[in-house]
N, C-alpha and C. Protein backbone atom coordinates (compact mmCIF):
# COMPACT_ATOMS: atom_id res chain seq x y z
N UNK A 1 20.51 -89.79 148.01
CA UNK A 1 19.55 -89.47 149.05
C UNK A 1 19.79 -90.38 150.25
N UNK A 2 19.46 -90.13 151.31
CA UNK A 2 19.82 -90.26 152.51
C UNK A 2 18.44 -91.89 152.93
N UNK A 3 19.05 -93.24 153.08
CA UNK A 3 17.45 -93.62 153.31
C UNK A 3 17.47 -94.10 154.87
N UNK A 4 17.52 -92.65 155.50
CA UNK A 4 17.37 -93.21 156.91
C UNK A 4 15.83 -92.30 156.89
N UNK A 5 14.52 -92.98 157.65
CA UNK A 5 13.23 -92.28 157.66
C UNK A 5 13.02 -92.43 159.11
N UNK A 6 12.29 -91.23 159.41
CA UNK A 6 11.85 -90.99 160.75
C UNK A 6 10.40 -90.99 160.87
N UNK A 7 9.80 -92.48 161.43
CA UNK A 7 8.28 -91.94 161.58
C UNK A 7 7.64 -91.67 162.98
N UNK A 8 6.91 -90.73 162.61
CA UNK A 8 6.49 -89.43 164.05
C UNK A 8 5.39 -90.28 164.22
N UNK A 9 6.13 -90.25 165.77
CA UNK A 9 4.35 -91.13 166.74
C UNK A 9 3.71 -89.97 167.66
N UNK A 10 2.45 -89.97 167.51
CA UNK A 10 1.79 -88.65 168.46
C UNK A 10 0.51 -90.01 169.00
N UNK A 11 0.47 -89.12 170.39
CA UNK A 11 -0.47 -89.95 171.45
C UNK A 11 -1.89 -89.77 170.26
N UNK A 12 -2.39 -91.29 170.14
CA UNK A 12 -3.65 -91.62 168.95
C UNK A 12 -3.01 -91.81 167.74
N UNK A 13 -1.74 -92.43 167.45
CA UNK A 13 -1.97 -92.39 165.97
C UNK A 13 -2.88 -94.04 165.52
N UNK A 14 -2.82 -93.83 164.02
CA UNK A 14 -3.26 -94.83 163.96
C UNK A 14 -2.25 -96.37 163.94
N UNK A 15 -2.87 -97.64 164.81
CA UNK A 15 -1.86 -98.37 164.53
C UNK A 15 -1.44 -99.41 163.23
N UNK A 16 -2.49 -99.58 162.74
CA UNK A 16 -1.91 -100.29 161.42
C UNK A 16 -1.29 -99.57 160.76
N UNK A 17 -1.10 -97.73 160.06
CA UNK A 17 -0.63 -97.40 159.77
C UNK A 17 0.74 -97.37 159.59
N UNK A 18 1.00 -97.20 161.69
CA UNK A 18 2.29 -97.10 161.84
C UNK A 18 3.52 -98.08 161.49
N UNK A 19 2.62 -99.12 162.16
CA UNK A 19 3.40 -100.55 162.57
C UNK A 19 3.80 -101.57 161.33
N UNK A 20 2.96 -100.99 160.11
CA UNK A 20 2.88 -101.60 158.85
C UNK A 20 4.23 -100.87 158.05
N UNK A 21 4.17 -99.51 158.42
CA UNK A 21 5.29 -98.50 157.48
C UNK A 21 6.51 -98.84 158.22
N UNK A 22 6.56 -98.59 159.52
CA UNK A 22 7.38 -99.77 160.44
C UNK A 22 8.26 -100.66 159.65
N UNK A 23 7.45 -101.89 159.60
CA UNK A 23 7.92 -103.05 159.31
C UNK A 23 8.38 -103.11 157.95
N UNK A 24 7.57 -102.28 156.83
CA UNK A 24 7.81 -103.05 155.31
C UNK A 24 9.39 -102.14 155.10
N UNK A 25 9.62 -100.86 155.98
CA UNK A 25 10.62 -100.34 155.39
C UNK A 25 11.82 -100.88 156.64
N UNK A 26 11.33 -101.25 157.63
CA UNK A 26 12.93 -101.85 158.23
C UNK A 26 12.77 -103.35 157.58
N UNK A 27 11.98 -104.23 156.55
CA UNK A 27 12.34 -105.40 155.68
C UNK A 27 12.77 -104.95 154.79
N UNK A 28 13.04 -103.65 153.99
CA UNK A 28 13.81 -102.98 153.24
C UNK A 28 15.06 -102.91 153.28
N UNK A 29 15.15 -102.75 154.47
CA UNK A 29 16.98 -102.31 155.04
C UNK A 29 16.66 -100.91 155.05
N UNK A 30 15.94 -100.40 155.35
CA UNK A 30 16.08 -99.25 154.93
C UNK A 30 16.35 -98.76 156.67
N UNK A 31 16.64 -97.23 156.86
CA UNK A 31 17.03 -97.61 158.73
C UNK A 31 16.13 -96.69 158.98
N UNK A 32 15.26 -96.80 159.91
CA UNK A 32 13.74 -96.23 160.28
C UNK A 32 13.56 -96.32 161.76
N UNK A 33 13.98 -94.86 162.10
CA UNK A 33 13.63 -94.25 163.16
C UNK A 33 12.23 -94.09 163.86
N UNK A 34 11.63 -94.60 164.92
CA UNK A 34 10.22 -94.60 165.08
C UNK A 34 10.70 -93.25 166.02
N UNK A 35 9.96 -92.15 166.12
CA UNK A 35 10.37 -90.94 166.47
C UNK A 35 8.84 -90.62 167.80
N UNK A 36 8.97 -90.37 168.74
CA UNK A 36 7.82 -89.80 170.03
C UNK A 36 8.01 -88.28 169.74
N UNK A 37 6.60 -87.68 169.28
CA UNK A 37 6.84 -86.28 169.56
C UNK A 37 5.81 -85.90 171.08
N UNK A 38 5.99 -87.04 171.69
CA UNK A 38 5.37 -86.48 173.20
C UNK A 38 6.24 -86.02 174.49
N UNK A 39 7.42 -86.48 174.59
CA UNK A 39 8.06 -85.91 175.29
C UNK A 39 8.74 -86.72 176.55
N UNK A 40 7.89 -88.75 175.93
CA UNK A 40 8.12 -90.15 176.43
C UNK A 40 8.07 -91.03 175.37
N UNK A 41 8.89 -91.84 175.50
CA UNK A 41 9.42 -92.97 174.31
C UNK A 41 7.93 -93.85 174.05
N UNK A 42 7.23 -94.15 175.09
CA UNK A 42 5.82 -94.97 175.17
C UNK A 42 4.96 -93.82 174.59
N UNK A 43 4.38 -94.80 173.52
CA UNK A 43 3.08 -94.20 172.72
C UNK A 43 2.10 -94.67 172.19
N UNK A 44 0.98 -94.23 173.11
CA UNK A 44 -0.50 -95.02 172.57
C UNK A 44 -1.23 -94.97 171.73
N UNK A 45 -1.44 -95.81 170.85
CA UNK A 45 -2.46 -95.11 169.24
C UNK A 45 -3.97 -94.79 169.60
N UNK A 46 -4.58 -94.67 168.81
CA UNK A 46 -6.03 -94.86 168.59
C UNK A 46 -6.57 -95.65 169.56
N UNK A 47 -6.20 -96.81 169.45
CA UNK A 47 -6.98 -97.89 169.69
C UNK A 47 -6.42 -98.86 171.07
N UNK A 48 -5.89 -98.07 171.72
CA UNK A 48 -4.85 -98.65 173.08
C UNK A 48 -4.18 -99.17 172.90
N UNK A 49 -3.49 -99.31 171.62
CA UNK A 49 -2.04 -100.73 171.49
C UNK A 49 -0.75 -99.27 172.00
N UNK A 50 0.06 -99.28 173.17
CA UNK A 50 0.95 -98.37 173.16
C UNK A 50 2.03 -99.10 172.70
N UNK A 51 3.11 -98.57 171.78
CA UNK A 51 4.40 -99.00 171.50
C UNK A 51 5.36 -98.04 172.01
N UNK A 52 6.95 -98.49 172.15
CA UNK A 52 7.89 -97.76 172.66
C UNK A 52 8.53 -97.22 171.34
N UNK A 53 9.12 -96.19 171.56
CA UNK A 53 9.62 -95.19 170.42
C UNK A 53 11.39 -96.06 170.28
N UNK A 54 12.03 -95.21 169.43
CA UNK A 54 13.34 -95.15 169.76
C UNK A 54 13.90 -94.12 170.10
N UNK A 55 13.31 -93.26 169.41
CA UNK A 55 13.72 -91.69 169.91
C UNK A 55 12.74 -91.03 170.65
N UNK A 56 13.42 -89.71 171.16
CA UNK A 56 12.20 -88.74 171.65
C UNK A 56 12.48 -87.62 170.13
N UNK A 57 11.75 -86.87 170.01
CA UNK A 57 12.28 -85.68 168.59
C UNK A 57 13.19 -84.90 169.32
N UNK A 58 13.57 -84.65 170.42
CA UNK A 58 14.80 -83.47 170.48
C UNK A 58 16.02 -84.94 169.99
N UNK A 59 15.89 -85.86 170.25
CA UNK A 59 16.93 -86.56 170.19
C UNK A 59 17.52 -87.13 168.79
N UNK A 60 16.54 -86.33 167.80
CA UNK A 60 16.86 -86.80 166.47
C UNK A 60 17.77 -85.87 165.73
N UNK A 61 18.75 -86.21 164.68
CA UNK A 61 19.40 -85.20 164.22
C UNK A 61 19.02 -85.34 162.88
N UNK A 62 18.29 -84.46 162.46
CA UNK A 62 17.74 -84.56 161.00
C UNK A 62 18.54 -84.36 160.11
N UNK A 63 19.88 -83.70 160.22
CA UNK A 63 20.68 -83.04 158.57
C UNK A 63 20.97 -84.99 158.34
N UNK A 64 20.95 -86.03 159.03
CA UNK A 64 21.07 -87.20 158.60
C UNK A 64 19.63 -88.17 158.31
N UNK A 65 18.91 -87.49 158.35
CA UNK A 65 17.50 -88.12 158.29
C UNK A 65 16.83 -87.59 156.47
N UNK A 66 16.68 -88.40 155.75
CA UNK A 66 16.15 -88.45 154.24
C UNK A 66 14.75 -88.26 154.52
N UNK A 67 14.17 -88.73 155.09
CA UNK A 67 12.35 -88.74 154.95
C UNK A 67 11.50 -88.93 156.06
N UNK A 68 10.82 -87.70 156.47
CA UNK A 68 9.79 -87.87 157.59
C UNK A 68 8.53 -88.31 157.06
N UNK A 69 7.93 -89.68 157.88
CA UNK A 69 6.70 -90.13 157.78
C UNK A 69 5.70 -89.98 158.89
N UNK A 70 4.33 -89.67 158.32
CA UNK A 70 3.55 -89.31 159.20
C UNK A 70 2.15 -90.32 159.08
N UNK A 71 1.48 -91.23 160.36
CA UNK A 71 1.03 -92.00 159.93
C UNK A 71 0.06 -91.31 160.94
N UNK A 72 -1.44 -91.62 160.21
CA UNK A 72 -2.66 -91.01 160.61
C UNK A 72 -3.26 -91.04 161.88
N UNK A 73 -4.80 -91.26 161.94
CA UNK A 73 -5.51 -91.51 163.18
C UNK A 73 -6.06 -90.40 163.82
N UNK A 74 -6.97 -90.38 164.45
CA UNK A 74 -7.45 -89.03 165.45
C UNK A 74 -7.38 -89.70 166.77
N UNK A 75 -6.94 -88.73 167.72
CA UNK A 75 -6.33 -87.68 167.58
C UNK A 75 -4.81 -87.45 167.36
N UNK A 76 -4.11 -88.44 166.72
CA UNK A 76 -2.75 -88.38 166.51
C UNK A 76 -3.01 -87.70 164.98
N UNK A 77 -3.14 -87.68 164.79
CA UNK A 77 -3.19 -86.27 163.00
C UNK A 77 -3.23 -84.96 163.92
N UNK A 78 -4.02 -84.61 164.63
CA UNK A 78 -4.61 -83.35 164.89
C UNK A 78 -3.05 -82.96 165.88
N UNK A 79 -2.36 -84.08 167.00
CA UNK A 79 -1.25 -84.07 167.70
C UNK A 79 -0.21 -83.46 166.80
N UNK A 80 -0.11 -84.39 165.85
CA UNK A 80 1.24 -84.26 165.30
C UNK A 80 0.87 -82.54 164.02
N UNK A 81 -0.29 -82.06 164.22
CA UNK A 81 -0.03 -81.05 163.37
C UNK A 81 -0.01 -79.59 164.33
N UNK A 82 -0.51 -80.08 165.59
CA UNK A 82 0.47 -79.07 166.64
C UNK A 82 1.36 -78.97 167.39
N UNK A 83 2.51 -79.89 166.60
CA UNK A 83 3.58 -79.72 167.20
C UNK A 83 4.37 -78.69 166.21
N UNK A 84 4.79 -78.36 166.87
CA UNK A 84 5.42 -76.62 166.25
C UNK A 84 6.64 -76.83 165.58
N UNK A 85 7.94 -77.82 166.64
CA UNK A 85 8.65 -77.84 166.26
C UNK A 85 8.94 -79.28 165.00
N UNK A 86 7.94 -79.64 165.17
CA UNK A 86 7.79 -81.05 163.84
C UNK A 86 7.50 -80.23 162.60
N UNK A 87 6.39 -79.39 162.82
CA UNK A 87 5.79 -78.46 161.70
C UNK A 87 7.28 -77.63 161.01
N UNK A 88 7.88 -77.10 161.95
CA UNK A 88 9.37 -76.29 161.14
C UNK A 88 10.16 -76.98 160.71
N UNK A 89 9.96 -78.61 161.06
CA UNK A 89 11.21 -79.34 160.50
C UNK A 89 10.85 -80.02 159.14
N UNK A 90 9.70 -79.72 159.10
CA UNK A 90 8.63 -80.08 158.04
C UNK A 90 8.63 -79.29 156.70
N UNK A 91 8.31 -78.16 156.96
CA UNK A 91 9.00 -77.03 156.00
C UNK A 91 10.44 -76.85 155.47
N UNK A 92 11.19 -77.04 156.35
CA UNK A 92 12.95 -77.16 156.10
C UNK A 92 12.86 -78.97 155.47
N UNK A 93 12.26 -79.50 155.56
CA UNK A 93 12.68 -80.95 154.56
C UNK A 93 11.91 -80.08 153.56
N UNK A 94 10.85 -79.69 153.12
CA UNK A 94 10.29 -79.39 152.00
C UNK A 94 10.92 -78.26 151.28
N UNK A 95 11.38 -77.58 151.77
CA UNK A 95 12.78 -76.47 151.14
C UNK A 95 13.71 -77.01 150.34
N UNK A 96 14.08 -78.16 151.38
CA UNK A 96 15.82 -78.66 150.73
C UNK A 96 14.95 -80.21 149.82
N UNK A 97 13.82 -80.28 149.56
CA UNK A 97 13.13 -81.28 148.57
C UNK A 97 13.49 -82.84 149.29
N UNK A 98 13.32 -82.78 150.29
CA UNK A 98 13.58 -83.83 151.36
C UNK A 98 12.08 -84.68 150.66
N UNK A 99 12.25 -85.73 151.43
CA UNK A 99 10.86 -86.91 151.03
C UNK A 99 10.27 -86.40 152.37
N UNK A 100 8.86 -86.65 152.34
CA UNK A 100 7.78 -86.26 153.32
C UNK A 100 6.54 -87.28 152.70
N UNK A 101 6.27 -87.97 153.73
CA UNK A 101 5.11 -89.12 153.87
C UNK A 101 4.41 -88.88 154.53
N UNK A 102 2.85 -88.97 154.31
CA UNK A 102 1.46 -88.66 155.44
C UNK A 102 0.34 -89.77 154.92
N UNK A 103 -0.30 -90.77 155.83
CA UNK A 103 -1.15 -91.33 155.61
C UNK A 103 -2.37 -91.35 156.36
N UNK A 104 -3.32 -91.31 155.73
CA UNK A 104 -5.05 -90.90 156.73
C UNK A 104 -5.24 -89.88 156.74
N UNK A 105 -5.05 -89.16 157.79
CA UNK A 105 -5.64 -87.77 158.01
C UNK A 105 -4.69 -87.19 158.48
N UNK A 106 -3.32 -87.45 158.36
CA UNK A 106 -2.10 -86.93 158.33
C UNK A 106 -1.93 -86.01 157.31
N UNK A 107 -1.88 -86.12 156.01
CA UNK A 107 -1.86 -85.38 155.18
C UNK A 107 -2.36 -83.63 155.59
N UNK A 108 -3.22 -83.64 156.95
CA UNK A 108 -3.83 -82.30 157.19
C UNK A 108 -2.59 -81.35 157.86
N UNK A 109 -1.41 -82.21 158.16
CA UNK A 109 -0.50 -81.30 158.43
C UNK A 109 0.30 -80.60 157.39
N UNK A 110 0.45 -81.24 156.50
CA UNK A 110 0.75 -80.60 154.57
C UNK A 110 0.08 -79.67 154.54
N UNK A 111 -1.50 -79.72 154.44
CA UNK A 111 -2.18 -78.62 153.92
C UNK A 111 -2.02 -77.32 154.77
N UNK A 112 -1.78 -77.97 156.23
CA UNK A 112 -2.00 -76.49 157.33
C UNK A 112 -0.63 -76.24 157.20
N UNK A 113 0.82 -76.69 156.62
CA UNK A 113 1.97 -76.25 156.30
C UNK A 113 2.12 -75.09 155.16
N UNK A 114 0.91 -75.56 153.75
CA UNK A 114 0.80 -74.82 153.01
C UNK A 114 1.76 -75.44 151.86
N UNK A 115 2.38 -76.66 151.72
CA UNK A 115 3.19 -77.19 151.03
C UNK A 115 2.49 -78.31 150.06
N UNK A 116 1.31 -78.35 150.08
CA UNK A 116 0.54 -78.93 148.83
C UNK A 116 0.10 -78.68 147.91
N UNK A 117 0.31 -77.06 147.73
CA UNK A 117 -0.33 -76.30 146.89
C UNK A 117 0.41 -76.78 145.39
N UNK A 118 -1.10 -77.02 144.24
CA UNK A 118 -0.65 -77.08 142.80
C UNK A 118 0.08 -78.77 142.71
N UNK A 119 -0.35 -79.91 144.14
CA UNK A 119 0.01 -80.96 144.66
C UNK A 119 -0.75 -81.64 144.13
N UNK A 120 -0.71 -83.09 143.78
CA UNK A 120 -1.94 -84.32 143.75
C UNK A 120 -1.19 -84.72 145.36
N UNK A 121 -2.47 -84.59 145.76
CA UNK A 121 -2.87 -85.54 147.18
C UNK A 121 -3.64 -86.55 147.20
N UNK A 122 -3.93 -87.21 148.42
CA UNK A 122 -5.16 -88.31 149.06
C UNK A 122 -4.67 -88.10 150.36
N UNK A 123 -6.03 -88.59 151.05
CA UNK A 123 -6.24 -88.37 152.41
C UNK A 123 -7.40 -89.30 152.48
N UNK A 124 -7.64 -89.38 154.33
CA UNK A 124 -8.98 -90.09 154.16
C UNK A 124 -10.18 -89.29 154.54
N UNK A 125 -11.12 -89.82 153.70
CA UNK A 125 -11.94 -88.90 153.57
C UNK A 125 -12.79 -88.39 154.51
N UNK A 126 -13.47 -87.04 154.25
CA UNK A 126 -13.65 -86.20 155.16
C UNK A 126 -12.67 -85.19 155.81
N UNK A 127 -11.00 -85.56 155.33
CA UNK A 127 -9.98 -84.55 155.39
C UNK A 127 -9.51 -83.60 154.49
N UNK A 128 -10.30 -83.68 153.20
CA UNK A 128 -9.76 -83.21 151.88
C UNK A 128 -9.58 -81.48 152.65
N UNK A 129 -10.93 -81.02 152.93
CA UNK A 129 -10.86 -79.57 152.79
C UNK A 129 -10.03 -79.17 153.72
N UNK A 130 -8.62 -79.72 154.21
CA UNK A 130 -7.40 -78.78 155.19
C UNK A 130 -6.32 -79.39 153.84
N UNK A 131 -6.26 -80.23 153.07
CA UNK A 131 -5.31 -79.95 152.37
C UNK A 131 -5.35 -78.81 150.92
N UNK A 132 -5.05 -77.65 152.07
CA UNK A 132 -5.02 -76.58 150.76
C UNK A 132 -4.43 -76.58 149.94
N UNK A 133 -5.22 -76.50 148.79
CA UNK A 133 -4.42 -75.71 147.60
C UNK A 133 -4.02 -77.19 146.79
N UNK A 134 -4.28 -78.81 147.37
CA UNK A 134 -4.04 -79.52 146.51
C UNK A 134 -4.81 -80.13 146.02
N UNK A 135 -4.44 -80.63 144.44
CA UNK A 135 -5.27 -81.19 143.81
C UNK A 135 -5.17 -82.86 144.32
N UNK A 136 -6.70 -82.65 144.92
CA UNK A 136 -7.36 -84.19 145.70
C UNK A 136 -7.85 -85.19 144.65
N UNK A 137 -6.94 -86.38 144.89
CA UNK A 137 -7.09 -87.15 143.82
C UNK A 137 -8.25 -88.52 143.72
N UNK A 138 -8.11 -88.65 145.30
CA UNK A 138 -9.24 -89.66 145.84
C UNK A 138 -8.15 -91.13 145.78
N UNK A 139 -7.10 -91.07 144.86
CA UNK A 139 -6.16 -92.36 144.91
C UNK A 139 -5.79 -92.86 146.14
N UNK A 140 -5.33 -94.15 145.88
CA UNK A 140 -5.09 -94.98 147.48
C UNK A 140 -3.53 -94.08 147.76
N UNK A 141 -2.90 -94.21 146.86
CA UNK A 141 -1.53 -93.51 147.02
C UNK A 141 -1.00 -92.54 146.12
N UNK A 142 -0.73 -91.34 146.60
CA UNK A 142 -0.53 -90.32 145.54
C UNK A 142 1.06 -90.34 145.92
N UNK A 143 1.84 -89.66 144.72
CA UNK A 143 3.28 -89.19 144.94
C UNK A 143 3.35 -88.30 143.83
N UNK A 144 3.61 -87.22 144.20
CA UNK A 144 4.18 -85.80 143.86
C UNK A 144 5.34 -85.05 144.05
N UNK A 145 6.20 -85.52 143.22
CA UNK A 145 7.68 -84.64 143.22
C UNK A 145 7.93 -85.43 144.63
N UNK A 146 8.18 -84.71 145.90
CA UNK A 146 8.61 -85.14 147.30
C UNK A 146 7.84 -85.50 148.32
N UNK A 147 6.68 -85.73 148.09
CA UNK A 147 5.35 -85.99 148.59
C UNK A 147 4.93 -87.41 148.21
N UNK A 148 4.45 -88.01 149.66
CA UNK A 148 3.59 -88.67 149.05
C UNK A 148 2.71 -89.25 150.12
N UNK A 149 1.89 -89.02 149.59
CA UNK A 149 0.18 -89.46 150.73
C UNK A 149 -0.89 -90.73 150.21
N UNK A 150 -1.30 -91.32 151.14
CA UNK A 150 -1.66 -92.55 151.26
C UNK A 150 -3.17 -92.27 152.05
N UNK A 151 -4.58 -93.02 151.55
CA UNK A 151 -5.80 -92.77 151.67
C UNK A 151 -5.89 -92.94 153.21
N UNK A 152 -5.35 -94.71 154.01
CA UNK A 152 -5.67 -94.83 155.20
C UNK A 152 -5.23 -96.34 155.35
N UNK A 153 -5.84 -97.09 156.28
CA UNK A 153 -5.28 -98.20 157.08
C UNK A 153 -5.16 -98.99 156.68
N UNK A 154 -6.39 -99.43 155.17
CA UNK A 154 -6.01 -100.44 154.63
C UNK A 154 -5.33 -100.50 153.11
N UNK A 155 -4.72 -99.32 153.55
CA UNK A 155 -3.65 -99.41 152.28
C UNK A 155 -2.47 -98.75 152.72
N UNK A 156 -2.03 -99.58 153.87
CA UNK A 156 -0.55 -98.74 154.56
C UNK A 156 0.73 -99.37 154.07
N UNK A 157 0.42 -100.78 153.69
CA UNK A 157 1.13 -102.04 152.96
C UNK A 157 1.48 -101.05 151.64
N UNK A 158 0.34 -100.63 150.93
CA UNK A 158 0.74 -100.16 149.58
C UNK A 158 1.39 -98.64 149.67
N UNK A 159 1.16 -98.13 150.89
CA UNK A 159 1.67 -96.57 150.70
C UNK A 159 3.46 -96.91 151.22
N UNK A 160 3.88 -98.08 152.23
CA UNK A 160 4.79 -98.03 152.46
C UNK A 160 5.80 -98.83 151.33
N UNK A 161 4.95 -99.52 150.69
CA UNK A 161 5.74 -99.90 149.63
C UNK A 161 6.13 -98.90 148.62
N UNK A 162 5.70 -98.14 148.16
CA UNK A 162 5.46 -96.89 147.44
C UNK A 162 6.73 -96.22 148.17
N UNK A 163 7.60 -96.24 149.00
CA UNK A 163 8.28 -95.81 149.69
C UNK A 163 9.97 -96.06 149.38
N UNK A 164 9.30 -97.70 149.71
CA UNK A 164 10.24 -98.05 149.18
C UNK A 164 10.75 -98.22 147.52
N UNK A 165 9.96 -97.85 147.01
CA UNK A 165 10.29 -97.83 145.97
C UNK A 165 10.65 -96.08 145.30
N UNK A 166 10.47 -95.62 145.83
CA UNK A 166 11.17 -93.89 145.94
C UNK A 166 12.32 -94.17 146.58
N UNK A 167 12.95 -94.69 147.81
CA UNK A 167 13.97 -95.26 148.14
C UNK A 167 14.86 -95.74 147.59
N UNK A 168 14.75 -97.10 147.10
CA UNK A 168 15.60 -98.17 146.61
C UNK A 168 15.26 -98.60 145.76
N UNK A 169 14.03 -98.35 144.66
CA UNK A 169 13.52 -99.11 143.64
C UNK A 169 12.73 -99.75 143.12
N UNK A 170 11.85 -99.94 142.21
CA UNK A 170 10.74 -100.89 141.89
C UNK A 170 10.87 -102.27 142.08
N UNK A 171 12.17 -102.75 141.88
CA UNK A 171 12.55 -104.16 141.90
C UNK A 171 12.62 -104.75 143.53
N UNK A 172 13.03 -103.91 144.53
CA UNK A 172 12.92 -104.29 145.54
C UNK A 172 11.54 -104.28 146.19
N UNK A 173 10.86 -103.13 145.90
CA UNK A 173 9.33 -103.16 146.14
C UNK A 173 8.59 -103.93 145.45
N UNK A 174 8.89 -104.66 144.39
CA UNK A 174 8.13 -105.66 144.03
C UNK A 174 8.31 -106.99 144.60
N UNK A 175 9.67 -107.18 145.21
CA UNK A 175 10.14 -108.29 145.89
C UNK A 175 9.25 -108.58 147.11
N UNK A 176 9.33 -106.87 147.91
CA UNK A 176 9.04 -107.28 148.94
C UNK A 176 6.97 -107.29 148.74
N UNK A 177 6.96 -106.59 148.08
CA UNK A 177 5.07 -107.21 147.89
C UNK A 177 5.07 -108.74 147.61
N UNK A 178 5.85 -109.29 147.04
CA UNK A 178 5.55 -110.93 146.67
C UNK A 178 5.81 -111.24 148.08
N UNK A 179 6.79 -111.03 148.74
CA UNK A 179 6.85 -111.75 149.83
C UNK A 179 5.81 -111.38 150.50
N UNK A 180 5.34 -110.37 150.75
CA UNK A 180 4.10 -109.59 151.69
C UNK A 180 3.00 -110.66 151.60
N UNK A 181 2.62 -111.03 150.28
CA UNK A 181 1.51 -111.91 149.41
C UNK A 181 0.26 -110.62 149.19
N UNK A 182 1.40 -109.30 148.81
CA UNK A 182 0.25 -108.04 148.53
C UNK A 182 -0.22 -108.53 147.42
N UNK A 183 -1.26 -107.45 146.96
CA UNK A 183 -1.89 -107.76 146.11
C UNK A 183 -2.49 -106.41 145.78
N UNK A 184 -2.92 -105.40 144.99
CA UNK A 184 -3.32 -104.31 144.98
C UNK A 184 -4.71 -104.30 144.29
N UNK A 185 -5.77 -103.89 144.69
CA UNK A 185 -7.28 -104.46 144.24
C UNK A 185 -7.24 -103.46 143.18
């Protein structure tokens, strides 16, 4: 499997989400594309922290990209689930059993894809009823076959570790939680 990951920034996402999945998987080695689906490399979350992208999405070439991550927030959930052409590239990773990551209220682009169905999910709550058709688990981090969704902000440490360890392994994800000084309640 391919461990280059692309995570999609839409104007509002959330920023601990991002900046956390960010960091624990480029201390991975893993090579992680921060991706703008606005149409400018500068992107503002939620909460006014704007960061610069590396890519814009026309500029990404996915047949080399292993795993799109999608990190939450309003209105960056609601952004990134109308983008049309993220949504088709979304379906074509879930065809060819590509990895696909959503945390917060991200996960609502899964359900409005239609690719959760007969799924264990999490989301944060108050998003359950757009992930159709999956079975809502309420867990901080779910993973299902090529899926995997994460409750919200303060468990972005544990959903991106969870990542890495679909990636590269338990042993490295346990490394890098000791170093983190995670701890899972």
């Amino acid at each position: 499997m391919k461990e280059i990951v692309a995570v999609h920034m839409a104007e509002g996402f959330e920023e601990i989400e991002a900046i956390s999945i960010i960091d624990v998987l480029r201390r991975a080695r893993i090579e992680t594309l921060v991706v703008s689906i606005t149409g400018k490399k500068e992107v503002t979350g939620s909460h006014g922290i704007a960061i610069i992208t590396d890519h814009l999405f026309d500029q990404v070439d996915y047949d080399r990209v292993g795993m799109i991550i999608l990190p939450g927030g309003m209105p960056g959930s609601k952004n990134l689930l109308n983008h049309d052409a993220l949504g088709n590239q979304i379906l074509k990773f879930h065809e060819q059993g590509k990895l696909l990551g959503a945390i917060c209220a991200a996960p609502i682009v899964f359900g409005n894809l239609n690719i959760l169905k007969n799924k264990k999910a999490t989301c944060y709550p108050g998003f359950e009823n757009q992930l159709t058709g999956a079975e809502i688990t309420g867990s901080n981090v779910e993973v299902d076959d090529n899926i995997i969704t994460g409750k919200g902000a303060g468990i972005a440490i544990q959903f991106a570790l969870q990542i890495v360890e679909k990636l590269k392994g338990k042993p490295l994800a346990d490394e890098l939680s000791e170093k983190l000084i995670y701890t899972e309640n």
